[in-house]
N, C-alpha and C. Protein backbone atom coordinates (compact mmCIF):
# COMPACT_ATOMS: atom_id res chain seq x y z
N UNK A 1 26.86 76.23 22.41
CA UNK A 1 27.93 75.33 22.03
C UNK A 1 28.38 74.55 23.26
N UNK A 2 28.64 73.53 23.24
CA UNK A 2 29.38 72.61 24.49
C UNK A 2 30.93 72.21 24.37
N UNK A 3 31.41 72.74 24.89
CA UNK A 3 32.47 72.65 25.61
C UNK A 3 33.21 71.21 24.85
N UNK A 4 34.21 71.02 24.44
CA UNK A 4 34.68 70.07 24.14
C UNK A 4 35.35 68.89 25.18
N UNK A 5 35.64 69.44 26.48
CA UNK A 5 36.17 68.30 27.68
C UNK A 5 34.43 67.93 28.03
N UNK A 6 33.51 68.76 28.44
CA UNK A 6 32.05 68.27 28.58
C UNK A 6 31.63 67.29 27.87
N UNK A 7 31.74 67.76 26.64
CA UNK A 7 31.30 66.51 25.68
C UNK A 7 32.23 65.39 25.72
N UNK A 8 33.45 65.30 25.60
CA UNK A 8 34.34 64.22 25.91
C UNK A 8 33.66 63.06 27.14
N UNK A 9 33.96 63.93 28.15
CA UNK A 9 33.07 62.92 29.60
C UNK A 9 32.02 62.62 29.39
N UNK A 10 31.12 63.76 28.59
CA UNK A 10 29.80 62.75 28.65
C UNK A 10 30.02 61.77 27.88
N UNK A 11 30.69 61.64 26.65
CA UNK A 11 30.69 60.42 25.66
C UNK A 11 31.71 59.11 26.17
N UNK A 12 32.50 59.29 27.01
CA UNK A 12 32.56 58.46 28.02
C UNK A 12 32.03 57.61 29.31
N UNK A 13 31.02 58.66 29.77
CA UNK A 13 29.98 58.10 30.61
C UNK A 13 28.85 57.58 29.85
N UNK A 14 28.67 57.87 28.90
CA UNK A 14 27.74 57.20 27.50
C UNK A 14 28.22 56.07 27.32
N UNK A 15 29.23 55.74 26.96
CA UNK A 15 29.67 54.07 27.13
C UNK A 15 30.06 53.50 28.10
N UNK A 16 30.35 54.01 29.31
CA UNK A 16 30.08 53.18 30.51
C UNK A 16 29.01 52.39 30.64
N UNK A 17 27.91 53.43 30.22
CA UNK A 17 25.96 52.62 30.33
C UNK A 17 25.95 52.51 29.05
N UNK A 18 26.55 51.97 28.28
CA UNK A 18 26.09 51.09 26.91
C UNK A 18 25.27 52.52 26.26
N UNK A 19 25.71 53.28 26.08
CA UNK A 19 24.72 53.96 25.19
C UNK A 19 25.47 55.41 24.67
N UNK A 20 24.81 56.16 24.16
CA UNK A 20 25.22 57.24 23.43
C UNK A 20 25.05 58.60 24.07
N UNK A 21 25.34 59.92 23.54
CA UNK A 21 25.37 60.82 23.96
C UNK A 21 23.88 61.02 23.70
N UNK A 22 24.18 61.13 22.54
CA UNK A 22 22.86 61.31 21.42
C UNK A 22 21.41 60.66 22.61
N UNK A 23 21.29 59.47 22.84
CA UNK A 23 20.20 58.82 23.19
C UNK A 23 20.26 59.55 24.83
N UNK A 24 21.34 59.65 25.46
CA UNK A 24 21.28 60.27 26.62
C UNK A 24 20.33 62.02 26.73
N UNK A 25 20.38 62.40 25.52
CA UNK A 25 19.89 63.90 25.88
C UNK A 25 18.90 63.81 25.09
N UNK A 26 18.16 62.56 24.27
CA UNK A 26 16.83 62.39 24.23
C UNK A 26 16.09 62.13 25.24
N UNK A 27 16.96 61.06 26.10
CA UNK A 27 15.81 60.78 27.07
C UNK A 27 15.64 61.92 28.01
N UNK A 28 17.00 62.67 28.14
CA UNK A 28 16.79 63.89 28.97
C UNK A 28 15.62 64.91 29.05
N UNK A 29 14.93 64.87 27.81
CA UNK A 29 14.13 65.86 26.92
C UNK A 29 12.71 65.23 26.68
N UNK A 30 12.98 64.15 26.98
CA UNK A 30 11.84 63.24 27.19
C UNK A 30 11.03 62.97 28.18
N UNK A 31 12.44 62.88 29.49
CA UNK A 31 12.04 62.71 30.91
C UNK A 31 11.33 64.46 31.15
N UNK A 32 11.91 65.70 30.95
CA UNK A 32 11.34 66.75 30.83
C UNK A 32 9.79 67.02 30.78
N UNK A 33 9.86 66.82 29.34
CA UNK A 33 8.38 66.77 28.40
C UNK A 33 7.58 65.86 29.35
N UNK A 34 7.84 65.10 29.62
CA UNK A 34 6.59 63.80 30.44
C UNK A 34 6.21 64.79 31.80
N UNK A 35 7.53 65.41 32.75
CA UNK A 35 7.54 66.39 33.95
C UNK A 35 6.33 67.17 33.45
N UNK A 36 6.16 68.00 32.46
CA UNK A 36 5.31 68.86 31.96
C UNK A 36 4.11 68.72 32.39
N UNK A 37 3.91 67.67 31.15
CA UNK A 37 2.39 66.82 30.91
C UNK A 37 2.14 66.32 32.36
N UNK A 38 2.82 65.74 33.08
CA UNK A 38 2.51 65.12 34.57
C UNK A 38 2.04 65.75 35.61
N UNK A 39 3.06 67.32 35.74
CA UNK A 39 2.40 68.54 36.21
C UNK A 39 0.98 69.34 35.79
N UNK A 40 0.93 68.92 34.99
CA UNK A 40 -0.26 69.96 34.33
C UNK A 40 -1.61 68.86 34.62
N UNK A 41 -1.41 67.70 34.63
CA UNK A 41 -2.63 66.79 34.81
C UNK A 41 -2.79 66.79 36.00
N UNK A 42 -1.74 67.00 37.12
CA UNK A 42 -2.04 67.33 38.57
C UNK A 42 -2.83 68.51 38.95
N UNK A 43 -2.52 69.31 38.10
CA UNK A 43 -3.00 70.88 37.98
C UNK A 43 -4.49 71.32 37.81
N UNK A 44 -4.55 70.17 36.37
CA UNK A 44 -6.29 70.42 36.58
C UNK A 44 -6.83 69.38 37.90
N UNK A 45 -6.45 67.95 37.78
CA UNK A 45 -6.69 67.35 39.19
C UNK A 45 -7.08 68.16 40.05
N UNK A 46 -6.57 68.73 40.66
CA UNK A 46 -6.61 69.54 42.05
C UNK A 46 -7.74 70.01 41.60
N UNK A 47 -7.71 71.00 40.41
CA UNK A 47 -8.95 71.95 40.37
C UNK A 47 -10.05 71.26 40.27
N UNK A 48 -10.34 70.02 40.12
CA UNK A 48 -11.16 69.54 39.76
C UNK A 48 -11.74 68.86 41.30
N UNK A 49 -11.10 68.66 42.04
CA UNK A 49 -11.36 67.73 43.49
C UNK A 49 -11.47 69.60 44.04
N UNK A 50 -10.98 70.24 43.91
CA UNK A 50 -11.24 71.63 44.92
C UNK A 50 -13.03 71.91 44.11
N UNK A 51 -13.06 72.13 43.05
CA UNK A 51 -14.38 72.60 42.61
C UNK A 51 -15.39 71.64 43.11
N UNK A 52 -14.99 70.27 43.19
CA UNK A 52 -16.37 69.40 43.43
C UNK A 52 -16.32 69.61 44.74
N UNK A 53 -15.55 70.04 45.82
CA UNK A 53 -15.57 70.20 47.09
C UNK A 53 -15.58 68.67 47.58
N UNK A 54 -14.46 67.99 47.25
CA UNK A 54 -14.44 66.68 47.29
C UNK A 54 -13.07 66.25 48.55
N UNK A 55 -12.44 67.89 48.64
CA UNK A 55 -11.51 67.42 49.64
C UNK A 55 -12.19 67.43 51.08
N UNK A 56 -11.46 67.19 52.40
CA UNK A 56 -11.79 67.47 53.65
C UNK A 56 -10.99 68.90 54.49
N UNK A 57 -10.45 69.51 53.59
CA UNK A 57 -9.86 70.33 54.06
C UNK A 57 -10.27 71.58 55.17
N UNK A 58 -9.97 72.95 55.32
CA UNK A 58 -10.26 73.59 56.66
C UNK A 58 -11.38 72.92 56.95
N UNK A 59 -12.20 72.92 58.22
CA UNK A 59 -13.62 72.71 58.42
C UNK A 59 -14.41 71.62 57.62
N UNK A 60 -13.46 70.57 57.08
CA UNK A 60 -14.18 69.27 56.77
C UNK A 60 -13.77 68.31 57.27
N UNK A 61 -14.49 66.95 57.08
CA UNK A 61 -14.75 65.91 57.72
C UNK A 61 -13.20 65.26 58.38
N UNK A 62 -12.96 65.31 59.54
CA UNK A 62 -11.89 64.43 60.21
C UNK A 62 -12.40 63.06 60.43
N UNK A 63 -11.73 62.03 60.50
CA UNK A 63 -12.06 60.54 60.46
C UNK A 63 -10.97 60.17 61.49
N UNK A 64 -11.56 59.56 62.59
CA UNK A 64 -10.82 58.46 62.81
C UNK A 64 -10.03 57.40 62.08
N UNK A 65 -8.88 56.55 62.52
CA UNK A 65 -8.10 55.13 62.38
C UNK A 65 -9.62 54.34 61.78
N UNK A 66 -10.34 54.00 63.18
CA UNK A 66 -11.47 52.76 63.12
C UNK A 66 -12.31 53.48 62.19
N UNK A 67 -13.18 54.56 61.77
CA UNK A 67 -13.64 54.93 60.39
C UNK A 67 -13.28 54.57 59.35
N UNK A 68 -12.06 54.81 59.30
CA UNK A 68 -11.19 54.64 57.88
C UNK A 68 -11.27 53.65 57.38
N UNK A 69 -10.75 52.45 58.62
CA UNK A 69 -10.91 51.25 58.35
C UNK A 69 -12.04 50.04 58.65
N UNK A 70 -13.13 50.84 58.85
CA UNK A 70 -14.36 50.24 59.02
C UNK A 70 -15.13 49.77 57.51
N UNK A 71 -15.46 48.60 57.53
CA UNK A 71 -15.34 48.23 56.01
C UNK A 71 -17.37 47.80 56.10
N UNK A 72 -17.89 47.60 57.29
CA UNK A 72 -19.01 46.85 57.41
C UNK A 72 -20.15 47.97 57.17
C-alpha cells in the first residue's frame, strides 16, 4: 500500500512534468525491464568474445598509439 502524503507528492511532481502518476511508474517498470534485457545481452556478449578468444586480455596482444592508428 502507499502511503497517502507519498502518493500526494508524487501526483504533484506528476504535474509539474505534464504527466501522471500512472505513466510515471510505467515508465519506471519499463526503464527496469529494458535494464534486464540490456544486462543479459551484455552477458552473453562477453561470453561470446571470451569463448572466441577475441579479447587481448592477460598475455595478449598490447598495441601501441601508432598501431592502433595505423590505417595503411
Amino acid at each position: 500500500m502507499i502511503d497517502d502524503e507519498v502518493l500526494k507528492r508524487a501526483r504533484i511532481r506528476a504535474l509539474e512534468q505534464g504527466t501522471s502518476v500512472n505513466a510515471m511508474v510505467r515508465d519506471y517498470l519499463a526503464g527496469i525491464a529494458g535494464e534486464s534485457d540490456a544486462r543479459q545481452a551484455m552477458i552473453e556478449f562477453l561470453a561470446i568474445v571470451k569463448a572466441a578468444g577475441a579479447g587481448s586480455g592477460e598475455g595478449g596482444r598490447s598495441w601501441t598509439r601508432d598501431e592502433l592508428y595505423d590505417i595503411d
